[in-house]
Protein backbone atom coordinates (compact mmCIF):
# COMPACT_ATOMS: atom_id res chain seq x y z
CA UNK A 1 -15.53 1.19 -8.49
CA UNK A 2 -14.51 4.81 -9.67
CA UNK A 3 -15.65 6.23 -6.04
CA UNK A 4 -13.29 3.79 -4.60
CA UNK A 5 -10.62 5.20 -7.23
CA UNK A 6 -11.18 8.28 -6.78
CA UNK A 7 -11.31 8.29 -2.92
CA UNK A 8 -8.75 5.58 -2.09
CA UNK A 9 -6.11 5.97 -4.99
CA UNK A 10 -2.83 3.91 -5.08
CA UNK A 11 -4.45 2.20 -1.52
CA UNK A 12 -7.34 0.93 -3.34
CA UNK A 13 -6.93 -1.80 -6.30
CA UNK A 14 -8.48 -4.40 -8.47
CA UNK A 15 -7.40 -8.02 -7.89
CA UNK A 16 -7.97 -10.69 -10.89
CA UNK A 17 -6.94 -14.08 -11.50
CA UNK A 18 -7.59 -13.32 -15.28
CA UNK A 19 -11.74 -14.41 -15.00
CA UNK A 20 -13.89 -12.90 -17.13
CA UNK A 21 -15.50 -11.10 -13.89
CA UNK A 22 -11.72 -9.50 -13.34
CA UNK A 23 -11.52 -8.37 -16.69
CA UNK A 24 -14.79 -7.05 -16.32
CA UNK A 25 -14.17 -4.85 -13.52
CA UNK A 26 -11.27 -3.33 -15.31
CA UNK A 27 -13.18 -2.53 -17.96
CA UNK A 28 -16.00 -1.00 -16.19
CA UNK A 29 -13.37 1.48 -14.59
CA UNK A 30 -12.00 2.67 -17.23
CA UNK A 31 -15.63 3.03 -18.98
CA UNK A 32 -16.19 5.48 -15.36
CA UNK A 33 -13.15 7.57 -16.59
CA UNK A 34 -10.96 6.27 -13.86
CA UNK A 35 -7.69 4.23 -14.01
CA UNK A 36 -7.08 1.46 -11.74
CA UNK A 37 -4.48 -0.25 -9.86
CA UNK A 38 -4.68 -3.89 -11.00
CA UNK A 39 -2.56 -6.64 -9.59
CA UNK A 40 -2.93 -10.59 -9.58
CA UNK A 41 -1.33 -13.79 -7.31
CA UNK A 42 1.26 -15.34 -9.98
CA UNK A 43 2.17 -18.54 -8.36
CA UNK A 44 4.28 -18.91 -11.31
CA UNK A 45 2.11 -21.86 -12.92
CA UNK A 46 0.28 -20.23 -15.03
CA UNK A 47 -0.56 -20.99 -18.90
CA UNK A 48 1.69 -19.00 -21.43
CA UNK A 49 -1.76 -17.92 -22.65
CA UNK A 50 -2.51 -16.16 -19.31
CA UNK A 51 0.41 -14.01 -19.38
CA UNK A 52 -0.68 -13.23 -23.54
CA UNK A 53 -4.15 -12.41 -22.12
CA UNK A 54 -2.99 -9.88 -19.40
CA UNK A 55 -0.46 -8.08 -21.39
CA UNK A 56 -3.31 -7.72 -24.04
CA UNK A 57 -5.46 -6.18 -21.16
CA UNK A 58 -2.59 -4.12 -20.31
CA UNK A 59 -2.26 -3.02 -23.98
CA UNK A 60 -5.93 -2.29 -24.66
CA UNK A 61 -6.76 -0.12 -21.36
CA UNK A 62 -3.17 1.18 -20.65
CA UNK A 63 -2.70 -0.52 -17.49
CA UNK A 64 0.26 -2.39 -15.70
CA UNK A 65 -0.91 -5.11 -13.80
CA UNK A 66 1.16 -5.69 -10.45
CA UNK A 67 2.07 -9.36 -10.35
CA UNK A 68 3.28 -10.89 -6.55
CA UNK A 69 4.85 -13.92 -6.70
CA UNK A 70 6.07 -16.35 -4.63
CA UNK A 71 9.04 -15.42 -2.23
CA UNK A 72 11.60 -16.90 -4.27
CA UNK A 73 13.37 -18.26 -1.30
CA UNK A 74 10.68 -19.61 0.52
CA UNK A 75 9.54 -21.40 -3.06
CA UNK A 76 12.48 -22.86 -3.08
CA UNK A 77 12.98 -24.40 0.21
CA UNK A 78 9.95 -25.69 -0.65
CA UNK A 79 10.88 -27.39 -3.54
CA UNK A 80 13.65 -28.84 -2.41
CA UNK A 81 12.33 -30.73 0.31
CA UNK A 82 8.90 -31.90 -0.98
CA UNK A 83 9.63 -31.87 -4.71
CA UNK A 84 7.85 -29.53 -7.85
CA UNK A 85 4.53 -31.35 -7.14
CA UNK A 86 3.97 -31.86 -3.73
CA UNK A 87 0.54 -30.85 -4.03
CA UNK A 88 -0.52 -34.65 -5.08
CA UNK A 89 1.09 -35.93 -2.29
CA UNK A 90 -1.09 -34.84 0.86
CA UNK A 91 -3.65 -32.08 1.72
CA UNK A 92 -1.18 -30.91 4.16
CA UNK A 93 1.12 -30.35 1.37
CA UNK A 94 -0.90 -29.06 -1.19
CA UNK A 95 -1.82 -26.29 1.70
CA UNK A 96 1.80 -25.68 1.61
CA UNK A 97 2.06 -24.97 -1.61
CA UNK A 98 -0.97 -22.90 -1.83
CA UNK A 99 0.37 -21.03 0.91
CA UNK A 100 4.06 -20.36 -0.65
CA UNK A 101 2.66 -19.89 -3.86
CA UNK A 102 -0.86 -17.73 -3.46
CA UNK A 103 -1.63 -16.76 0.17
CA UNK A 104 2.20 -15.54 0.99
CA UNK A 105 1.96 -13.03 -2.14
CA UNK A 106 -1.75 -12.20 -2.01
CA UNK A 107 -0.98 -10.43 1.94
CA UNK A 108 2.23 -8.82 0.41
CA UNK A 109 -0.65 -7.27 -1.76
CA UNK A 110 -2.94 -6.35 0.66
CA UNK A 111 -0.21 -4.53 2.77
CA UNK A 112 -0.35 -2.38 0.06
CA UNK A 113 -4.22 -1.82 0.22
CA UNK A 114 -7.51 -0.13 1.94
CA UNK A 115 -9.32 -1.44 -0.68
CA UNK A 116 -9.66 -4.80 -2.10
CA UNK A 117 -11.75 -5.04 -5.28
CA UNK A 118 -12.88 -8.06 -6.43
CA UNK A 119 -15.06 -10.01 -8.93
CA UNK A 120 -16.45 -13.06 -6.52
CA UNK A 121 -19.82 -13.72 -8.02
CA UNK A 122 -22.71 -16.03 -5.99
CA UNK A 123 -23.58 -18.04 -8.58
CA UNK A 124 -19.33 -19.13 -8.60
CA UNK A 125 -20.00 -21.98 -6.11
CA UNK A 126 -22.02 -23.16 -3.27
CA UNK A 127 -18.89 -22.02 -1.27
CA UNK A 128 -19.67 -17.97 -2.18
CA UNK A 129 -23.10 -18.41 -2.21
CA UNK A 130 -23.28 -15.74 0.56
CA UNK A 131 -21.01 -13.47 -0.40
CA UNK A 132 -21.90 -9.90 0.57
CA UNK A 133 -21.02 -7.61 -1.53
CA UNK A 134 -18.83 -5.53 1.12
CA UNK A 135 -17.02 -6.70 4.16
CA UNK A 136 -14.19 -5.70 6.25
CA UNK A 137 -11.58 -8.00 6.86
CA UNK A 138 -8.73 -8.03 9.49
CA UNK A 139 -5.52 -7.91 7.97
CA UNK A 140 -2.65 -8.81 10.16
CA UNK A 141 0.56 -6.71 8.75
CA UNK A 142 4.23 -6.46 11.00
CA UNK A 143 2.30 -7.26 14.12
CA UNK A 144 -0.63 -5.11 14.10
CA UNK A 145 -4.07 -5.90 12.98
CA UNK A 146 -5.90 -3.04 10.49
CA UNK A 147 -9.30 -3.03 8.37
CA UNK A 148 -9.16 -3.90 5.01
CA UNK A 149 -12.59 -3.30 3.01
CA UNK A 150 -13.01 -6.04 0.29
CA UNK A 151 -15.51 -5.09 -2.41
CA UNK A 152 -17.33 -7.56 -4.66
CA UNK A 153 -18.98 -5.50 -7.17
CA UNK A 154 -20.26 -8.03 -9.20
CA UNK A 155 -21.52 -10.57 -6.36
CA UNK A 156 -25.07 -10.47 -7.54
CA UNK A 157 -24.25 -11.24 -11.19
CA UNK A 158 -25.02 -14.18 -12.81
CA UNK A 159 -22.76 -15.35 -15.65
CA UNK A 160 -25.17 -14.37 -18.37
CA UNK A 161 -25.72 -11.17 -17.36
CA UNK A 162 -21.64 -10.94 -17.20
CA UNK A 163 -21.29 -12.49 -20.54
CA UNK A 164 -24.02 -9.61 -21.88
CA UNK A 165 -21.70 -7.39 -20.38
CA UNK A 166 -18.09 -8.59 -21.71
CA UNK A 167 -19.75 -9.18 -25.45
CA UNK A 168 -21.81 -5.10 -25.56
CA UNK A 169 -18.38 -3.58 -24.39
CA UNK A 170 -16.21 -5.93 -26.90
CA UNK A 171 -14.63 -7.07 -23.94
């Protein structure tokens, strides 16, 4: 993670949904002496307790994490026509909404990034089961297509060995 710092800067950051494997990765940057750029996909439903728990982590390692949200006037077209909750209506909807509200702001990120780090574990689901722990992805940007290298540091963790890690570094 701090080679990836130190080589990529600004063009190489830490994405987190607020896991414990996120949080994790954050900490284990700073514990390599480096500080990194940290955003997240706010698709402005989150828990007031989310938002307490990442300005905490902002507070305790002296970070500002980058939140993208939904484009506010796509969100609300969106709204309008198919209503607040429009994901219980059809899978065609719900992939609407998770488009709007998480895909459309997660690329916005990415523009900004060579480097996508990440804390996808295995063990997660059946689904990530073969996750390796680098890949390059394809990242379509203003009409041209240009390598992205997503890094999943933690891919071979299990969640006990990530809980060892969160409770020795008081995380």
């Amino acid at each position: 993670i701090a080679e990836l710092v130190r080589r990529f800067g600004n063009r190489a950051a830490i994405g987190t949904s607020g896991q414990l494997s996120g949080v994790a990765l954050i900490d284990m940057a700073i514990q390599a002496g480096v500080k990194p750029r940290v955003f997240t996909v706010d698709a402005e439903r989150l828990f007031p307790e989310t938002y307490q728990m990442f300005a905490a982590v902002e507070k305790r390692y002296g970070i500002a994490i980058e939140r993208y949200r939904p484009d506010p006037v796509e969100l609300e077209a969106m709204v309008k026509e198919y209503g607040e909750y429009l994901f219980f209506d059809s899978k065609e909807r719900q992939e609407l909404c998770c488009r709007v509200r998480k895909v459309h702001p997660n690329r916005r990120a990415l523009n900004t990034l060579d480097v996508w780090i990440n804390g996808l574990r295995a063990d997660q689901s059946s689904f990530r089961a073969n996750t390796p722990k680098f890949q390059i992805l394809e990242h379509h940007e203003h009409g041209t297509v240009r390598p992205i290298l997503k890094v999943q540091p933690l891919v071979d963790w299990k969640e006990d060995r990530l809980r060892a890690y969160l409770k020795e570094h008081d995380v």
